[in-house]
N, C-alpha and C. Protein backbone atom coordinates (compact mmCIF):
# COMPACT_ATOMS: atom_id res chain seq x y z
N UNK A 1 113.57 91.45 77.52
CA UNK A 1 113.02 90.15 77.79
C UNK A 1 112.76 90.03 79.28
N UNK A 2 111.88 89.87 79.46
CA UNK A 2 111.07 89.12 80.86
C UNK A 2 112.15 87.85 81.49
N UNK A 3 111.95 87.86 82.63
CA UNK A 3 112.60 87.01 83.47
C UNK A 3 111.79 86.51 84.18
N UNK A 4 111.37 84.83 84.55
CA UNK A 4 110.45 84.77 85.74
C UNK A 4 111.49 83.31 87.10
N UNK A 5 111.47 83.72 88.22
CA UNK A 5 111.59 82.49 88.64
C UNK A 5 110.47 81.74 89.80
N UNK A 6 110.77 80.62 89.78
CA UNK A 6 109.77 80.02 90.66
C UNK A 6 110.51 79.23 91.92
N UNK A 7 110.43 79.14 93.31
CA UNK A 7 110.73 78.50 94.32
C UNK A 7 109.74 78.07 95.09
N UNK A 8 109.69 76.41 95.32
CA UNK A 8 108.71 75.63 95.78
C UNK A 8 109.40 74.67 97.27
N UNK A 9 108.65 75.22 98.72
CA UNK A 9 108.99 74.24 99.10
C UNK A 9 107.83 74.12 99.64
N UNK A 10 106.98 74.16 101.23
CA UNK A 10 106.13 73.70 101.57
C UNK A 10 105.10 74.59 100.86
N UNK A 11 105.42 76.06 100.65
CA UNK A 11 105.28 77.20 99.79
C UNK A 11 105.39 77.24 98.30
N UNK A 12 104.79 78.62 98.11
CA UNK A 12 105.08 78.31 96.27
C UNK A 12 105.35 80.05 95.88
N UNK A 13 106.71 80.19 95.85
CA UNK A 13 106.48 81.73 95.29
C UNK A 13 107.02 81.80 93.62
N UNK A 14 107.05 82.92 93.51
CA UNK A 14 107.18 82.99 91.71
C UNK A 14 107.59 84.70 92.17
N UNK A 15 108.70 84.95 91.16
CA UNK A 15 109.28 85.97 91.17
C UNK A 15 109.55 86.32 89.22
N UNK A 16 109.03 87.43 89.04
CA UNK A 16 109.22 87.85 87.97
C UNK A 16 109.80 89.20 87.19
N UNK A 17 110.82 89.34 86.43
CA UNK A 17 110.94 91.16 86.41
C UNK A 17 110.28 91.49 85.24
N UNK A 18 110.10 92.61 85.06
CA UNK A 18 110.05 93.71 83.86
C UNK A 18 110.93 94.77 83.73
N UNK A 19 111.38 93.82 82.38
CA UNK A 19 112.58 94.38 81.60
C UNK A 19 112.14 95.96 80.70
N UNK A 20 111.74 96.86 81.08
CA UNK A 20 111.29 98.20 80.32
C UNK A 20 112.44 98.90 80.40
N UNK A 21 112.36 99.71 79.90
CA UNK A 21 113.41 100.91 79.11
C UNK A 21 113.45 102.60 80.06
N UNK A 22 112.45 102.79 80.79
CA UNK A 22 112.07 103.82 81.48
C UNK A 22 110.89 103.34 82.42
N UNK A 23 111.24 104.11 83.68
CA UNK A 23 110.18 104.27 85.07
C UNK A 23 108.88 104.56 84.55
N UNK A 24 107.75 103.91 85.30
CA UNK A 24 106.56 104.76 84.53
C UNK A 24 106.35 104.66 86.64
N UNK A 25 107.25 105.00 87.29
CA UNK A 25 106.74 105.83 88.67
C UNK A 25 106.70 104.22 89.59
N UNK A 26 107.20 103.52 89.43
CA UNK A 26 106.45 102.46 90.01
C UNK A 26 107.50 101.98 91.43
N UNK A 27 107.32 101.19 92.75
CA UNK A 27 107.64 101.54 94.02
C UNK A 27 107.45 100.29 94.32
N UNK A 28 107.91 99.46 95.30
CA UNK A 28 107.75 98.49 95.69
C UNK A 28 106.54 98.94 96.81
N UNK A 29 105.59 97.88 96.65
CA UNK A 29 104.39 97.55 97.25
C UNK A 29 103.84 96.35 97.72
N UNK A 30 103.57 96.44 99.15
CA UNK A 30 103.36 95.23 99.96
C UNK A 30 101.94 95.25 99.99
N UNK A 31 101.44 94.22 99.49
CA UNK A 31 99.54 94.32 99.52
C UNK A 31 98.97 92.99 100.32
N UNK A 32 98.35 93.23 102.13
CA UNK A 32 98.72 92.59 103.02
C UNK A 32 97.43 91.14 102.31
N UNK A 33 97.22 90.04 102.99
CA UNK A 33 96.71 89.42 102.27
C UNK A 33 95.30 89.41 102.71
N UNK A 34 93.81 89.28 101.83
CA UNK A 34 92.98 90.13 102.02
C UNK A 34 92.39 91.08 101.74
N UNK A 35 93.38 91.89 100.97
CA UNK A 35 92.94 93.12 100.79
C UNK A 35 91.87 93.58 99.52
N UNK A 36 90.87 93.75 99.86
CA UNK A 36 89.89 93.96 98.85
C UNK A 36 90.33 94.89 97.50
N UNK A 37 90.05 94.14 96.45
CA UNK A 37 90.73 94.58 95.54
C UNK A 37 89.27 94.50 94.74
N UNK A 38 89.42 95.81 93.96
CA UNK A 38 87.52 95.95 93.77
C UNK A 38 87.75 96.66 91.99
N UNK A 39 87.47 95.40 91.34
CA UNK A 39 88.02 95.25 89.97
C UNK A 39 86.66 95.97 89.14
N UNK A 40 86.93 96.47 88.11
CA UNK A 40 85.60 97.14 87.34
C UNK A 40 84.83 96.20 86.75
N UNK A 41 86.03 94.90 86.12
CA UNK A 41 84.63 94.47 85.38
C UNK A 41 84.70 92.94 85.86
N UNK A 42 85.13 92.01 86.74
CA UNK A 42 84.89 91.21 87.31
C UNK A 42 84.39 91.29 88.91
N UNK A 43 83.74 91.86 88.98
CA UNK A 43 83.75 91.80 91.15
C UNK A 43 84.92 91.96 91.81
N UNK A 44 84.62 92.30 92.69
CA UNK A 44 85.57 92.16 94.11
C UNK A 44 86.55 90.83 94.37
N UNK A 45 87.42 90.78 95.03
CA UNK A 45 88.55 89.51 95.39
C UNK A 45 88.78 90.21 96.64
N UNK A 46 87.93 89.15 97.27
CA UNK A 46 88.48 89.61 99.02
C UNK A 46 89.25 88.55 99.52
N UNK A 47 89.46 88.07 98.96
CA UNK A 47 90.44 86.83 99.36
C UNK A 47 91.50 86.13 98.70
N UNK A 48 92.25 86.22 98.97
CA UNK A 48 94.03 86.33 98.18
C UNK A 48 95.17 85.99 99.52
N UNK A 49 96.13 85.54 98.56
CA UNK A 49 97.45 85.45 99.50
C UNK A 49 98.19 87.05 99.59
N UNK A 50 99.32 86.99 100.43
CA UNK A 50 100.05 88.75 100.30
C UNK A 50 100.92 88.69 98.59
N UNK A 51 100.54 89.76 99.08
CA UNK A 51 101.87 89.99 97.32
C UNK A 51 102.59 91.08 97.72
N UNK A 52 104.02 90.97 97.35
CA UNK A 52 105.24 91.66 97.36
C UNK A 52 105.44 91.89 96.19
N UNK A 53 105.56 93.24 95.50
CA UNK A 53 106.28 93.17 94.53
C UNK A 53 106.39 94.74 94.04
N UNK A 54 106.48 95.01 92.56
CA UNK A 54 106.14 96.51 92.30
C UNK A 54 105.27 96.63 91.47
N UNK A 55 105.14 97.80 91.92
CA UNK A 55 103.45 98.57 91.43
C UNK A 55 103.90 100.51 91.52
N UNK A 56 102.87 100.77 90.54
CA UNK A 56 102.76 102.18 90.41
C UNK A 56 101.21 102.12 91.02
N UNK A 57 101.37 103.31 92.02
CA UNK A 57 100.18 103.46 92.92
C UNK A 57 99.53 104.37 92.77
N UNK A 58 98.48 104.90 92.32
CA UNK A 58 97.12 105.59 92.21
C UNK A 58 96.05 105.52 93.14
N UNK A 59 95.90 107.09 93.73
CA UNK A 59 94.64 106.80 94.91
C UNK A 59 94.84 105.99 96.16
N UNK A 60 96.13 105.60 96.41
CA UNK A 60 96.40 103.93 97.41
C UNK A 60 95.71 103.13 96.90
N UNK A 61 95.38 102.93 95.27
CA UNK A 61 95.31 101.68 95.19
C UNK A 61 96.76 100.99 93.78
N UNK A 62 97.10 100.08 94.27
CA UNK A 62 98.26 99.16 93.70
C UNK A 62 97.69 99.53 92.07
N UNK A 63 97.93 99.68 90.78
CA UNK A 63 97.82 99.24 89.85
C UNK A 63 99.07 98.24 88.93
């Protein structure tokens, strides 16, 4: 089961885990805010807040 929490003050973060059974390789990853993220089937998002969290990384890019 999934876990999520949320903390709000002038800010708004949200923290969530994944509860899996085995590694599929994945690393904590800081993705600064900005960072062009260049999606196949919706366009580009060049504009975003930072995200902290984990990710399994391919190519340097976050998946």
């Amino acid at each position: 089961m999934c876990t999520a929490a949320t903390y709000k003050t002038k800010d708004f973060y949200l923290g969530r885990t994944l509860d899996y059974e085995c590694s599929y390789g994945d690393q904590i990853v800081i993705t600064p805010r900005n960072y062009a993220f260049n999606f196949r089937h919706v366009g580009d998002m060049k504009n975003h807040y930072a995200i902290i969290g984990m990710a399994h990384v391919a190519e340097d890019y976050p998946l």
